[in-house]
PDB file of N, CA and C in Angstrom:
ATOM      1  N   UNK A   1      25.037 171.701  98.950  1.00  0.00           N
ATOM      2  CA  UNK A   1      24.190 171.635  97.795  1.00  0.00           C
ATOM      3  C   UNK A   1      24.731 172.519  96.680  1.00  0.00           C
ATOM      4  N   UNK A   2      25.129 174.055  97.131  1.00  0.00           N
ATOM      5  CA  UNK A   2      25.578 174.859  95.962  1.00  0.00           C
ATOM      6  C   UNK A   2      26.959 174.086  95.546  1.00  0.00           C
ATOM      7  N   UNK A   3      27.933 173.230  96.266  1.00  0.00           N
ATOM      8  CA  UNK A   3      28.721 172.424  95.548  1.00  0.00           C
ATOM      9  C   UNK A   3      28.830 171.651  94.571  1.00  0.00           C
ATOM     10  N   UNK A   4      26.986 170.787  94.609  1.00  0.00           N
ATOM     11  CA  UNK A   4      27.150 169.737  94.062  1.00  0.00           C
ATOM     12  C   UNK A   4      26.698 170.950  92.319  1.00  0.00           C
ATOM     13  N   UNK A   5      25.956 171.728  92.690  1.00  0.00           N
ATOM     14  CA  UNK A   5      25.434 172.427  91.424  1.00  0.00           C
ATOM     15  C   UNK A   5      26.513 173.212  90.850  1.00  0.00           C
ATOM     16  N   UNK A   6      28.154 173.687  91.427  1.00  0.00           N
ATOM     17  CA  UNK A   6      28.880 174.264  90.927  1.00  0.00           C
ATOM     18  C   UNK A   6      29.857 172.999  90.038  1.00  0.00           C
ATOM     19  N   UNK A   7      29.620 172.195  90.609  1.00  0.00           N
ATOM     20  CA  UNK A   7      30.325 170.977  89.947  1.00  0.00           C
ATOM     21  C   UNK A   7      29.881 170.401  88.924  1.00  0.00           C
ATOM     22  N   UNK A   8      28.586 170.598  88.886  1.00  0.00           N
ATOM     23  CA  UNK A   8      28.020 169.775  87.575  1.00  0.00           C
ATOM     24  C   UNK A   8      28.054 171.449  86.546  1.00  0.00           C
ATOM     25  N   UNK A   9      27.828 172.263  86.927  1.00  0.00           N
ATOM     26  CA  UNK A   9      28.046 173.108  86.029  1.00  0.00           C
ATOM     27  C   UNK A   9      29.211 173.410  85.052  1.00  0.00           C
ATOM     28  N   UNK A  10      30.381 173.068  86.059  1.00  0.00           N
ATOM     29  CA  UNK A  10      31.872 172.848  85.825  1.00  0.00           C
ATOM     30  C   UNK A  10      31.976 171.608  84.470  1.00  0.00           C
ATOM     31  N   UNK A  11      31.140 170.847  84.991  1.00  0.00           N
ATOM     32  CA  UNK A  11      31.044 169.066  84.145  1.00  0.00           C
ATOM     33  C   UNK A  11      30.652 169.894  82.496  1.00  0.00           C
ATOM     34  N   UNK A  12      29.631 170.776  83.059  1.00  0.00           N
ATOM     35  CA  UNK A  12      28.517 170.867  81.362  1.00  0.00           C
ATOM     36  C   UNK A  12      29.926 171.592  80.810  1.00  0.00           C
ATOM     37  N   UNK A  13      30.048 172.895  81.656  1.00  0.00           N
ATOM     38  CA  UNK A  13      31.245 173.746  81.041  1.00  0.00           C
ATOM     39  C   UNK A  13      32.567 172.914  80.169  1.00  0.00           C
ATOM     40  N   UNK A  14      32.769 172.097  80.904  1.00  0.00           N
ATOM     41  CA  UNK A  14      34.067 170.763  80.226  1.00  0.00           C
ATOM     42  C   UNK A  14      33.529 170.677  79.055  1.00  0.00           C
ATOM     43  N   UNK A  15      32.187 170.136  78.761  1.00  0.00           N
ATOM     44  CA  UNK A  15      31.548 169.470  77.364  1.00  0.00           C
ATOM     45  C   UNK A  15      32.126 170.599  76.403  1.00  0.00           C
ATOM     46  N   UNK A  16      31.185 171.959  76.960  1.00  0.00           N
ATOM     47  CA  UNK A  16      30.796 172.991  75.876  1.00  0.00           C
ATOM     48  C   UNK A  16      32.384 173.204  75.370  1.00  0.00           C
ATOM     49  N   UNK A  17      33.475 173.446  75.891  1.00  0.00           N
ATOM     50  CA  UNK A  17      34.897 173.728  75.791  1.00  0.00           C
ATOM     51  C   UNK A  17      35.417 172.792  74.954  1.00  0.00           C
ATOM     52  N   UNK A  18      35.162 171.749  74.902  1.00  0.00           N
ATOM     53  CA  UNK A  18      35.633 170.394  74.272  1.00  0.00           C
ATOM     54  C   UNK A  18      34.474 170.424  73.123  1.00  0.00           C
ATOM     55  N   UNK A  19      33.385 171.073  72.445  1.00  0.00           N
ATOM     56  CA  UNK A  19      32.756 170.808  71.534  1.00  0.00           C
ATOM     57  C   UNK A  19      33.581 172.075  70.444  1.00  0.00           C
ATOM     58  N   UNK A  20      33.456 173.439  71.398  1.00  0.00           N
ATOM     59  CA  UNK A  20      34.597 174.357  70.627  1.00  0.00           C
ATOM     60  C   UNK A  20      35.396 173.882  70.147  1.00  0.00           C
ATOM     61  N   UNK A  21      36.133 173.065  70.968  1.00  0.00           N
ATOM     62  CA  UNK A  21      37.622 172.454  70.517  1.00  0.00           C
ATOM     63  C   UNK A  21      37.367 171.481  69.688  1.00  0.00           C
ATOM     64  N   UNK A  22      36.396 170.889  69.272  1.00  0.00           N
ATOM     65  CA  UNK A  22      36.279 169.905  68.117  1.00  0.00           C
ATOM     66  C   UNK A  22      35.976 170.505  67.031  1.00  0.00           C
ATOM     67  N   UNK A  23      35.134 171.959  67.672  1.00  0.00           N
ATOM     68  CA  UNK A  23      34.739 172.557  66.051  1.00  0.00           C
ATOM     69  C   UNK A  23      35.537 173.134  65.754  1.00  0.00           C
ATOM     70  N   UNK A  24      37.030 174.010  66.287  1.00  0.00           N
ATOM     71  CA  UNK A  24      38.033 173.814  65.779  1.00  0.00           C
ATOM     72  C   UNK A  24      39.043 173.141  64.949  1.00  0.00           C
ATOM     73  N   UNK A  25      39.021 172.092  65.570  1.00  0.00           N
ATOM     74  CA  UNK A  25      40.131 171.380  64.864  1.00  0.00           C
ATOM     75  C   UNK A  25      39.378 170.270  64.115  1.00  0.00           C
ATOM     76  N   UNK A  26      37.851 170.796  63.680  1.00  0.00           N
ATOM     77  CA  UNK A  26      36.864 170.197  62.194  1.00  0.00           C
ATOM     78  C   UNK A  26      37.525 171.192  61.342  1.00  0.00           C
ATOM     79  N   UNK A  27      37.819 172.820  61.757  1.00  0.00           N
ATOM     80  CA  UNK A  27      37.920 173.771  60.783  1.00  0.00           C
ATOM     81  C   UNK A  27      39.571 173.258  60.333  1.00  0.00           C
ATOM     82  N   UNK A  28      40.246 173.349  61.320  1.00  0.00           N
ATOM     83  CA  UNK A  28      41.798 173.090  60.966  1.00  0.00           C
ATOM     84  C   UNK A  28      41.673 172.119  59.736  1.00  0.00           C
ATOM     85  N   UNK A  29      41.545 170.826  60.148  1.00  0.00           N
ATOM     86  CA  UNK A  29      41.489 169.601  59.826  1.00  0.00           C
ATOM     87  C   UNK A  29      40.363 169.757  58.039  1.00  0.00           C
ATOM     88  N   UNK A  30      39.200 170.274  57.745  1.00  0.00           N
ATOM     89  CA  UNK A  30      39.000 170.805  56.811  1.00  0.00           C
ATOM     90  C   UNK A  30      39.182 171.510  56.094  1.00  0.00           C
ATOM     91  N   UNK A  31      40.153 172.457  56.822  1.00  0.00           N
ATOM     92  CA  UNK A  31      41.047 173.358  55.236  1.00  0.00           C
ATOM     93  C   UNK A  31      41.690 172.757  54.649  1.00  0.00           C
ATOM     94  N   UNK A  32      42.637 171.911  55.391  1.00  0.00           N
ATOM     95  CA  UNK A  32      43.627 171.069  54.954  1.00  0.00           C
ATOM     96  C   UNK A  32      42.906 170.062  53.822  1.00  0.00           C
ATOM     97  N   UNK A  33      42.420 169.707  54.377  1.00  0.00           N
ATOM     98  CA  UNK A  33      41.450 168.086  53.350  1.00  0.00           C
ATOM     99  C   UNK A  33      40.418 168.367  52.345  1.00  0.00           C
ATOM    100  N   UNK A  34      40.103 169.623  52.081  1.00  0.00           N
ATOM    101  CA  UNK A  34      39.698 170.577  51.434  1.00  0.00           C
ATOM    102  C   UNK A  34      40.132 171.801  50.816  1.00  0.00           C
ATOM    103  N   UNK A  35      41.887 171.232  50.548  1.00  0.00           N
ATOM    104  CA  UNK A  35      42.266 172.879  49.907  1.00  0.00           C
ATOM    105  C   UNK A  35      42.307 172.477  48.595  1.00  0.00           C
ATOM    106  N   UNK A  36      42.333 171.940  47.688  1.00  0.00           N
ATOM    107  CA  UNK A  36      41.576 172.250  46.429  1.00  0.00           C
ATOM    108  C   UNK A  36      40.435 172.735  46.250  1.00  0.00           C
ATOM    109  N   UNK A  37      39.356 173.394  47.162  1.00  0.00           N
ATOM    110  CA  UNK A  37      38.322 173.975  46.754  1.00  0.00           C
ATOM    111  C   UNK A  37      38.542 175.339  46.722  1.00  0.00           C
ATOM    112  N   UNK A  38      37.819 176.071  46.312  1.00  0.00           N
ATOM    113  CA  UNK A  38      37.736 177.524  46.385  1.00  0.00           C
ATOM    114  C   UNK A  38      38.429 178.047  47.475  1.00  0.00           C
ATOM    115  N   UNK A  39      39.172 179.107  47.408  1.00  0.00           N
ATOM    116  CA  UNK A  39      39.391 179.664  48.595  1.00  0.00           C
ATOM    117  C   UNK A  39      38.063 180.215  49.341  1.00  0.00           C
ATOM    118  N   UNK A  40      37.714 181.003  49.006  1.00  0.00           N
ATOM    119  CA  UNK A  40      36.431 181.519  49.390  1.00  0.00           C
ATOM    120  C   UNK A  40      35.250 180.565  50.124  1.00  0.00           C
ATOM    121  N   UNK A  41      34.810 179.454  49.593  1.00  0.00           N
ATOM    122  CA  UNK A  41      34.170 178.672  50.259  1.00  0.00           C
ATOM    123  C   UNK A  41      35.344 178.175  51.441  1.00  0.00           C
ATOM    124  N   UNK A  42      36.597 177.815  51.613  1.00  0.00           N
ATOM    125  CA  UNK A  42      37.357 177.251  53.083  1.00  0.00           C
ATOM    126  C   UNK A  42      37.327 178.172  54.122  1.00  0.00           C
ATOM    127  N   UNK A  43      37.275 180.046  53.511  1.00  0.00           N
ATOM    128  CA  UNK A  43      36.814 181.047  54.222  1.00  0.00           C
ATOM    129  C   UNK A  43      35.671 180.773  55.090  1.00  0.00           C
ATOM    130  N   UNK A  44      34.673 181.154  54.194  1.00  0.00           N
ATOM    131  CA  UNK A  44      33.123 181.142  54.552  1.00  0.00           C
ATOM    132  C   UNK A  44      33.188 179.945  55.529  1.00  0.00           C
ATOM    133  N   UNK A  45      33.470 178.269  55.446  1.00  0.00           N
ATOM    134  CA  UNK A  45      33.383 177.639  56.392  1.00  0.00           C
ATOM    135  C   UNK A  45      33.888 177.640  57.468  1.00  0.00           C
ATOM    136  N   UNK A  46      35.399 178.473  57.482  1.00  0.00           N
ATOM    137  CA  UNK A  46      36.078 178.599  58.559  1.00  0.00           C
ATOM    138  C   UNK A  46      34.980 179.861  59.692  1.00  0.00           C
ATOM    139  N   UNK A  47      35.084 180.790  58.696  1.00  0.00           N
ATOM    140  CA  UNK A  47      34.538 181.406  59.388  1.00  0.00           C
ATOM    141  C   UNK A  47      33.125 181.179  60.173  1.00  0.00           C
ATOM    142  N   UNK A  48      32.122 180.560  59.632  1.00  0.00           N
ATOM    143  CA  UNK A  48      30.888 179.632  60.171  1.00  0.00           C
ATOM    144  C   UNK A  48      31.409 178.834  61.644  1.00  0.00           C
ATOM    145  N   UNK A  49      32.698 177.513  61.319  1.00  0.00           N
ATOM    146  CA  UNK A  49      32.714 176.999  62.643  1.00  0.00           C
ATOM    147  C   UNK A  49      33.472 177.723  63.761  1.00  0.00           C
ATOM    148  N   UNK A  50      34.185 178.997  63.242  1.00  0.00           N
ATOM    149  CA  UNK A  50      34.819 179.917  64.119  1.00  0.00           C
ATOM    150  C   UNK A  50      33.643 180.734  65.412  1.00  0.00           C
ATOM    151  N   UNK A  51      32.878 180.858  64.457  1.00  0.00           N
ATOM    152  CA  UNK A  51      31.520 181.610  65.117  1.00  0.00           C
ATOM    153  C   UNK A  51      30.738 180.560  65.943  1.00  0.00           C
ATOM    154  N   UNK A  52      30.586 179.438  65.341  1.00  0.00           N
ATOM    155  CA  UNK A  52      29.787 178.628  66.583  1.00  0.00           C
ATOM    156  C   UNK A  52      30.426 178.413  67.882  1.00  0.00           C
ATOM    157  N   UNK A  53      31.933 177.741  67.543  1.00  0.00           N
ATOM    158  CA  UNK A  53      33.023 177.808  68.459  1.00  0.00           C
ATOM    159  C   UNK A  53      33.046 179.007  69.582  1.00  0.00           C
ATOM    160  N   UNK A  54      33.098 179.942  68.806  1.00  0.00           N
ATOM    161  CA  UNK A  54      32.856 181.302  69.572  1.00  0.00           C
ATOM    162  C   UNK A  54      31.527 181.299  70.483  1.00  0.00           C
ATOM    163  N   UNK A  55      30.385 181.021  69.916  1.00  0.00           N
ATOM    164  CA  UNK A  55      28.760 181.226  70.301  1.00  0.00           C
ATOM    165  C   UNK A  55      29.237 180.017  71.727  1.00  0.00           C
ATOM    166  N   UNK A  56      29.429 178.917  71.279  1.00  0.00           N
ATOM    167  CA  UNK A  56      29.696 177.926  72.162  1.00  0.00           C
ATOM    168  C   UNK A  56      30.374 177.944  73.390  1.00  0.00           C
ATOM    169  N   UNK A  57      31.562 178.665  73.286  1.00  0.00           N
ATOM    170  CA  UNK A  57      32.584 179.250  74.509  1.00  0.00           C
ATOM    171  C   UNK A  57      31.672 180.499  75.359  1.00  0.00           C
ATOM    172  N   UNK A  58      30.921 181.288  74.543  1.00  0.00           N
ATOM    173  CA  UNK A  58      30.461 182.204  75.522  1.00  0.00           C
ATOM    174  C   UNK A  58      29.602 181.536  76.494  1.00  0.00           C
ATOM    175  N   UNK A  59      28.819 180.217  75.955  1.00  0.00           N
ATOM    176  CA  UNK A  59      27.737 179.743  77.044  1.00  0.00           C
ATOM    177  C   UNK A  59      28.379 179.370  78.438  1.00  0.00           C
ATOM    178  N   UNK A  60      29.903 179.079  78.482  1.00  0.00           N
ATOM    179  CA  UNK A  60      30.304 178.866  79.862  1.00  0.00           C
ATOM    180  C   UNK A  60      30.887 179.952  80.496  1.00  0.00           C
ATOM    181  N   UNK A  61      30.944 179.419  81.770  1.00  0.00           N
ATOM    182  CA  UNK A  61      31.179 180.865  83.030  1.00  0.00           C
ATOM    183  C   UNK A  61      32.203 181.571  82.268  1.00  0.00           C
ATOM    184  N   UNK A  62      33.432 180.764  81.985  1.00  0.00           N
ATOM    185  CA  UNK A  62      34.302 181.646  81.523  1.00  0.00           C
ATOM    186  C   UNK A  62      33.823 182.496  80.665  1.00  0.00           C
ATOM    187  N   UNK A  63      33.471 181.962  79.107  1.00  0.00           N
ATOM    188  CA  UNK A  63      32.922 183.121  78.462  1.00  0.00           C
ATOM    189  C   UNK A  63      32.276 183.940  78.805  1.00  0.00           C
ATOM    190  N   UNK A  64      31.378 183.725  79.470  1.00  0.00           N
ATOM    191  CA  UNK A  64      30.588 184.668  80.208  1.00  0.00           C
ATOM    192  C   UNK A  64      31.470 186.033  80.710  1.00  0.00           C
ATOM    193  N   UNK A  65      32.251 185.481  82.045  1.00  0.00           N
ATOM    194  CA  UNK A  65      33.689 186.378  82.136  1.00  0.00           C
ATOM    195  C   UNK A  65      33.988 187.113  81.277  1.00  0.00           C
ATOM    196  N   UNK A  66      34.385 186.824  80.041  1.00  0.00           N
ATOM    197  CA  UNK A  66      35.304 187.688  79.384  1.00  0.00           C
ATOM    198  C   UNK A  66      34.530 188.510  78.492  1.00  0.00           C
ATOM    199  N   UNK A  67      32.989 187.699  78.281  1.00  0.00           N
ATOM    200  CA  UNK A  67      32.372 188.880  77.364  1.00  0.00           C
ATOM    201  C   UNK A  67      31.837 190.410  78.381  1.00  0.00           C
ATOM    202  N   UNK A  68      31.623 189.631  79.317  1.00  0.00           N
ATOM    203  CA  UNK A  68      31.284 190.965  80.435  1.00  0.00           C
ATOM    204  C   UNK A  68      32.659 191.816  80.617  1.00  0.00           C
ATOM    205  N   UNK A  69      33.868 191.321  80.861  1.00  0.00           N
ATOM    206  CA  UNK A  69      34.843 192.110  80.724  1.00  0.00           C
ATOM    207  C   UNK A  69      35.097 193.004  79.433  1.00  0.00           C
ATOM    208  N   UNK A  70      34.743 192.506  78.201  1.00  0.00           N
ATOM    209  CA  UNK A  70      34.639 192.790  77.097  1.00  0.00           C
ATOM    210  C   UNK A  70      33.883 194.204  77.050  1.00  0.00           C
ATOM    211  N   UNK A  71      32.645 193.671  77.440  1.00  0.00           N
ATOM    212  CA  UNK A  71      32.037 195.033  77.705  1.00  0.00           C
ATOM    213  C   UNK A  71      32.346 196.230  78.276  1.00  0.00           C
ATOM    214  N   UNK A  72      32.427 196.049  79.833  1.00  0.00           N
ATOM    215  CA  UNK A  72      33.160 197.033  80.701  1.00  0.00           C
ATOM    216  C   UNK A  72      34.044 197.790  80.119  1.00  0.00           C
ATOM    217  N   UNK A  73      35.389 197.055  79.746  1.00  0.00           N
ATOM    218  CA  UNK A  73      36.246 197.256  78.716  1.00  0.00           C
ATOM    219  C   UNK A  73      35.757 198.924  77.831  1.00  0.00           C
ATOM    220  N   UNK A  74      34.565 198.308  77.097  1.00  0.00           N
ATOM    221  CA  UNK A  74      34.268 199.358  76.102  1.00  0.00           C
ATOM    222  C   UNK A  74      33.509 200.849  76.637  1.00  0.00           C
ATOM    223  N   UNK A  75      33.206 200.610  77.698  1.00  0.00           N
ATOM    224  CA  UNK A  75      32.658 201.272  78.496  1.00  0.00           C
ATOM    225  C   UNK A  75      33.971 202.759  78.750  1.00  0.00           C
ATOM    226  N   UNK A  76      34.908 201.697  79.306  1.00  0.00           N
ATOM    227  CA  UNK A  76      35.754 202.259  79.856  1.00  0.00           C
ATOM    228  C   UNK A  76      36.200 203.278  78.522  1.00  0.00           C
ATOM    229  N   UNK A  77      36.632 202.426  77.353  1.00  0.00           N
ATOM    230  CA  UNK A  77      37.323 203.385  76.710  1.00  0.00           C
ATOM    231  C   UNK A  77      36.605 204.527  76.211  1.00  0.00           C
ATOM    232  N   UNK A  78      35.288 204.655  76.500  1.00  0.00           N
ATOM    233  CA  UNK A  78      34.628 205.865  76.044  1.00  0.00           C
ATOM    234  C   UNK A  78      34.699 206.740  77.002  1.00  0.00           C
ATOM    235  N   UNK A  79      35.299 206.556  77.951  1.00  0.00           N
ATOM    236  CA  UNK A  79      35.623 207.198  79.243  1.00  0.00           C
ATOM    237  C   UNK A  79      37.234 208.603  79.156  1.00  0.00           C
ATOM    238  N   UNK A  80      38.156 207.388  78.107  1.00  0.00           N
ATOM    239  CA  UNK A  80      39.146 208.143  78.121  1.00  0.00           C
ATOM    240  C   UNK A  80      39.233 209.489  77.240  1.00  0.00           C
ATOM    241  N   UNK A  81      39.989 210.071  77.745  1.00  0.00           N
ATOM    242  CA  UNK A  81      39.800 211.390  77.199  1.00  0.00           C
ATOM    243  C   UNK A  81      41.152 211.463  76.660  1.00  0.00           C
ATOM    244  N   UNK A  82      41.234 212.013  75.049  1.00  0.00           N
ATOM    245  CA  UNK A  82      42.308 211.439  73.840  1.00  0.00           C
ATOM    246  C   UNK A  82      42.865 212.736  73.857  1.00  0.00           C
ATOM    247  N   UNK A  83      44.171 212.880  73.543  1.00  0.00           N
ATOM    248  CA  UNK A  83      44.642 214.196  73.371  1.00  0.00           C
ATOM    249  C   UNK A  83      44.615 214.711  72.224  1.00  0.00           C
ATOM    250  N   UNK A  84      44.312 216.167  72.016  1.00  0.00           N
ATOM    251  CA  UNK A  84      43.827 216.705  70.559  1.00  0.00           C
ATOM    252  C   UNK A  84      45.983 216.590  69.576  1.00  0.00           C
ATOM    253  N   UNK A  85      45.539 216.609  68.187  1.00  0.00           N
ATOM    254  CA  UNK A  85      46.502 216.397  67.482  1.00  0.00           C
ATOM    255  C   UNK A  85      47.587 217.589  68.295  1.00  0.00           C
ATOM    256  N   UNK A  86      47.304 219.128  68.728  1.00  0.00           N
ATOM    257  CA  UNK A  86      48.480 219.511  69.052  1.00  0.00           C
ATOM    258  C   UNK A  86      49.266 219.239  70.286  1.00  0.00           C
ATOM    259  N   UNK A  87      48.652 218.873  71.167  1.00  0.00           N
ATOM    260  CA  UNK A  87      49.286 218.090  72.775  1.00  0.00           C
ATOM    261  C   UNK A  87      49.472 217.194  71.743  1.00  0.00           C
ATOM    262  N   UNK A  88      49.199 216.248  70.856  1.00  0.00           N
ATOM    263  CA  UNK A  88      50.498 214.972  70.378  1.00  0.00           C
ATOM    264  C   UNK A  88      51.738 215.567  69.781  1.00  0.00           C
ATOM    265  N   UNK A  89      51.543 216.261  68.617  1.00  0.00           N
ATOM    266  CA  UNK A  89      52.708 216.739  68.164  1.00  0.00           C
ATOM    267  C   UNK A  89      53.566 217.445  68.950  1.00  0.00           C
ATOM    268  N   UNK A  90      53.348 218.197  70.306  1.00  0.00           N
ATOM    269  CA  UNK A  90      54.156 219.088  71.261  1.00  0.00           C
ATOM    270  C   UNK A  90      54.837 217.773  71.805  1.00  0.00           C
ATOM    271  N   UNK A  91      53.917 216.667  72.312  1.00  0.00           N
ATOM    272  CA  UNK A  91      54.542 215.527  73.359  1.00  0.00           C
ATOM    273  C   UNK A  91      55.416 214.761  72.300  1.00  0.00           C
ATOM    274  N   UNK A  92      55.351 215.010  71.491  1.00  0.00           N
ATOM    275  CA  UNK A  92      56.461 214.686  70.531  1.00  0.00           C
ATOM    276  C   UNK A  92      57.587 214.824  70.322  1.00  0.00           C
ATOM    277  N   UNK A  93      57.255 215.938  69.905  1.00  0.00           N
ATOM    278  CA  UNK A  93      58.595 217.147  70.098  1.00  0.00           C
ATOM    279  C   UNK A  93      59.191 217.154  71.031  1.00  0.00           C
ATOM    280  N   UNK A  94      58.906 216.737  72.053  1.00  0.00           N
ATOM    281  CA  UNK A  94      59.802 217.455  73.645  1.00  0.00           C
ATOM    282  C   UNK A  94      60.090 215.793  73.666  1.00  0.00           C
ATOM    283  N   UNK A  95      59.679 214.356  73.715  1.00  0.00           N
ATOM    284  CA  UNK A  95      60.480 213.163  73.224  1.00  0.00           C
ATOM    285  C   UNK A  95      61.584 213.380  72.719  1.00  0.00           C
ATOM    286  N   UNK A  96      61.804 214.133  71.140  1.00  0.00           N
ATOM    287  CA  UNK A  96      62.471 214.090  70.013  1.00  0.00           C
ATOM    288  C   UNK A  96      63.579 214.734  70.596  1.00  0.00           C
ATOM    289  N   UNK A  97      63.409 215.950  71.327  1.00  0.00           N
ATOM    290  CA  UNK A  97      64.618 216.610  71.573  1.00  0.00           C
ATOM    291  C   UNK A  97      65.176 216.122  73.002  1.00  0.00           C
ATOM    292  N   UNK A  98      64.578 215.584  73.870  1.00  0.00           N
ATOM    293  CA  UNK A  98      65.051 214.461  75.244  1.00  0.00           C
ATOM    294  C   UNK A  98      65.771 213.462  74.575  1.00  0.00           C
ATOM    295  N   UNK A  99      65.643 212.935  73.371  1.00  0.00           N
ATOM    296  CA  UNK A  99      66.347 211.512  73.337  1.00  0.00           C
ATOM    297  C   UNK A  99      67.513 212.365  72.391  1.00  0.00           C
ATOM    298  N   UNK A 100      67.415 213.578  71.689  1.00  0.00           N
ATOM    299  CA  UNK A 100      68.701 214.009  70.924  1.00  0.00           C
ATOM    300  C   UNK A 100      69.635 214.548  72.355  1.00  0.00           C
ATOM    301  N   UNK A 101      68.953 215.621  72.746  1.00  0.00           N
ATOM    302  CA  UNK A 101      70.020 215.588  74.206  1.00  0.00           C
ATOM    303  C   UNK A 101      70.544 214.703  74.938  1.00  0.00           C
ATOM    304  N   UNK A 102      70.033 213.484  75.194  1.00  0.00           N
ATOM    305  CA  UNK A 102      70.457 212.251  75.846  1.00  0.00           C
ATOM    306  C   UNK A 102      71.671 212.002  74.920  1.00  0.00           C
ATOM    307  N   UNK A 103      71.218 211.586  73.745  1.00  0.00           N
ATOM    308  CA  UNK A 103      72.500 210.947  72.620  1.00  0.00           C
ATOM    309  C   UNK A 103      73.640 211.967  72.750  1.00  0.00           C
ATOM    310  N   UNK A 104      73.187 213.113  72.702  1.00  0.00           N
ATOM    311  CA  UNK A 104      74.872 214.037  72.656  1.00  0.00           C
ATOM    312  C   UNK A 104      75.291 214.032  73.894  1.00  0.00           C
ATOM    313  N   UNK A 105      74.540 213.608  75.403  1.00  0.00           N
ATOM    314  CA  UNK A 105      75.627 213.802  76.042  1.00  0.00           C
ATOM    315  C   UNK A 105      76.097 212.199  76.312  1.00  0.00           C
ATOM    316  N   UNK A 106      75.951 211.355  75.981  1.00  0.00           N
ATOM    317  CA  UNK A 106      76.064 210.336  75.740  1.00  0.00           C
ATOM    318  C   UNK A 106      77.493 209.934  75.035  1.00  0.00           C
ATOM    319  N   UNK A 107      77.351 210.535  73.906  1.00  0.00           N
ATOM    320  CA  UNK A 107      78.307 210.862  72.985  1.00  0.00           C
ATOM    321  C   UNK A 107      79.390 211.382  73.422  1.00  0.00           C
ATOM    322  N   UNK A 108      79.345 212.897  74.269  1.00  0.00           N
ATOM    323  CA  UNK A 108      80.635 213.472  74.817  1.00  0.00           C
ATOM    324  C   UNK A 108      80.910 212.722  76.048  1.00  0.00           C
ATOM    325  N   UNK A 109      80.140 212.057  76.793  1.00  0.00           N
ATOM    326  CA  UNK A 109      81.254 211.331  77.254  1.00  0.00           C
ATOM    327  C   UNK A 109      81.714 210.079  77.150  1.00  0.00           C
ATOM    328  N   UNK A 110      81.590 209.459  76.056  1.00  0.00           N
ATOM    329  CA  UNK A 110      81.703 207.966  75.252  1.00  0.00           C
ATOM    330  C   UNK A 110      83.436 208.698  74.401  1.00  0.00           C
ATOM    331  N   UNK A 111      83.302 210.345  74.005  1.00  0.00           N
ATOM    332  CA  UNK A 111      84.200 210.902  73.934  1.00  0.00           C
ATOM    333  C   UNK A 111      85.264 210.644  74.540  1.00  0.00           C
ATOM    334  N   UNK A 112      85.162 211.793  75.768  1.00  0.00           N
ATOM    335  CA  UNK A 112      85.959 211.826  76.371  1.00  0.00           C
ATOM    336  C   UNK A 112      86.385 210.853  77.210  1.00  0.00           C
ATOM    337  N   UNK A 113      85.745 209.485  78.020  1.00  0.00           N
ATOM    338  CA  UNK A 113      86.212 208.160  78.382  1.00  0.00           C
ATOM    339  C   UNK A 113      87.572 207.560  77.364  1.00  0.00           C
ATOM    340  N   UNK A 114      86.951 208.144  75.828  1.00  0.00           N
ATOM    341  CA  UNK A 114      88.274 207.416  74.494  1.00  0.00           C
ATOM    342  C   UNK A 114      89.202 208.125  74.743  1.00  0.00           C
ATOM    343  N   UNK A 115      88.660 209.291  74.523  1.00  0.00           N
ATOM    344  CA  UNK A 115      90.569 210.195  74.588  1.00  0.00           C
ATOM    345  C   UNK A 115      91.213 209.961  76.210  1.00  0.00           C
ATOM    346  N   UNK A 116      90.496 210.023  77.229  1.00  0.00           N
ATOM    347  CA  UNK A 116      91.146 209.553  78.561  1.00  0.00           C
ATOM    348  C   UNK A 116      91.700 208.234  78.509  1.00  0.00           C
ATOM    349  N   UNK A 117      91.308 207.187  78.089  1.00  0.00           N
ATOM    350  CA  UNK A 117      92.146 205.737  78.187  1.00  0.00           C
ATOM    351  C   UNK A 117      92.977 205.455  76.633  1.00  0.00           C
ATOM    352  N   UNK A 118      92.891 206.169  75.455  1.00  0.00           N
ATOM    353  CA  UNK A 118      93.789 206.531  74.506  1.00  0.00           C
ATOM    354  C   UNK A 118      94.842 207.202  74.767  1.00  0.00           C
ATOM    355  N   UNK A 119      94.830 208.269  76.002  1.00  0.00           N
ATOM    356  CA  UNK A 119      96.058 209.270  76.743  1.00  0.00           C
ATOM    357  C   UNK A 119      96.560 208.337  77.576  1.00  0.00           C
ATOM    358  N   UNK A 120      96.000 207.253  78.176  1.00  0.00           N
ATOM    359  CA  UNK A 120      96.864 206.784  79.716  1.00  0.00           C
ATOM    360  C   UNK A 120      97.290 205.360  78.807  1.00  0.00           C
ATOM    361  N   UNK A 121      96.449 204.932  77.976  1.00  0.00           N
ATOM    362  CA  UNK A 121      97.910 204.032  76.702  1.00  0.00           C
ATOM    363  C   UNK A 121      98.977 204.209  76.106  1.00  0.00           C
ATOM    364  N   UNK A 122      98.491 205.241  75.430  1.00  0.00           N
ATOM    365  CA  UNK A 122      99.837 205.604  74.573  1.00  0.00           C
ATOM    366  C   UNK A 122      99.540 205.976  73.757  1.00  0.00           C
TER     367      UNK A 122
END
């Protein structure tokens, strides 16, 4: 029984996905066939069927999914703990001078490899 109800749910979900996708490509399809009007009004409409599109996708499981992830998400980042400006500028600094030390020794022996196979040429 919970099959037959995950399946037809699946069915409605198809519709709602495919009505997004029409009110999409109404918006595509109306900028285009409508760009002599105002910019501002192709805005405002885009933005209108963007939002239903949007409203529309959340009603299925998936949306559902991702707005709850969405959430969590925000949850989380109030969680992280940001490093004050001087731990950035120090973790900076100690980058800046790791990748200059890397390059010079890099360098001396990109050196000395030349003068060793410049000596055993000629």
């Amino acid at each position: 029984m919970s099959a037959k109800a995950g399946s037809a749910e699946s069915k409605f979900d198809s519709f709602k996905w495919l009505v997004a996708l029409l009110l999409i490509a109404v918006g595509v399809a109306g900028n285009s066939y409508f760009a002599g009007e105002s910019l501002l009004y192709r805005v405002l409409a885009l933005l209108v069927l963007a939002a239903a599109a949007g409203f529309m996708a959340l009603q299925t499981a998936k949306g559902s999914a991702f707005f709850t992830l969405f959430k969590e998400a925000k949850v989380e980042i109030r969680k992280v703990v940001w490093p004050t400006r001087q731990e950035t500028i120090q973790t900076t600094l100690i980058v800046v001078v790791v990748v200059l030390i890397a390059g010079l020794a890099l360098w001396a022996i990109d050196s000395l490899l030349s003068w060793a196979v410049s000596g055993i040429i000629g």
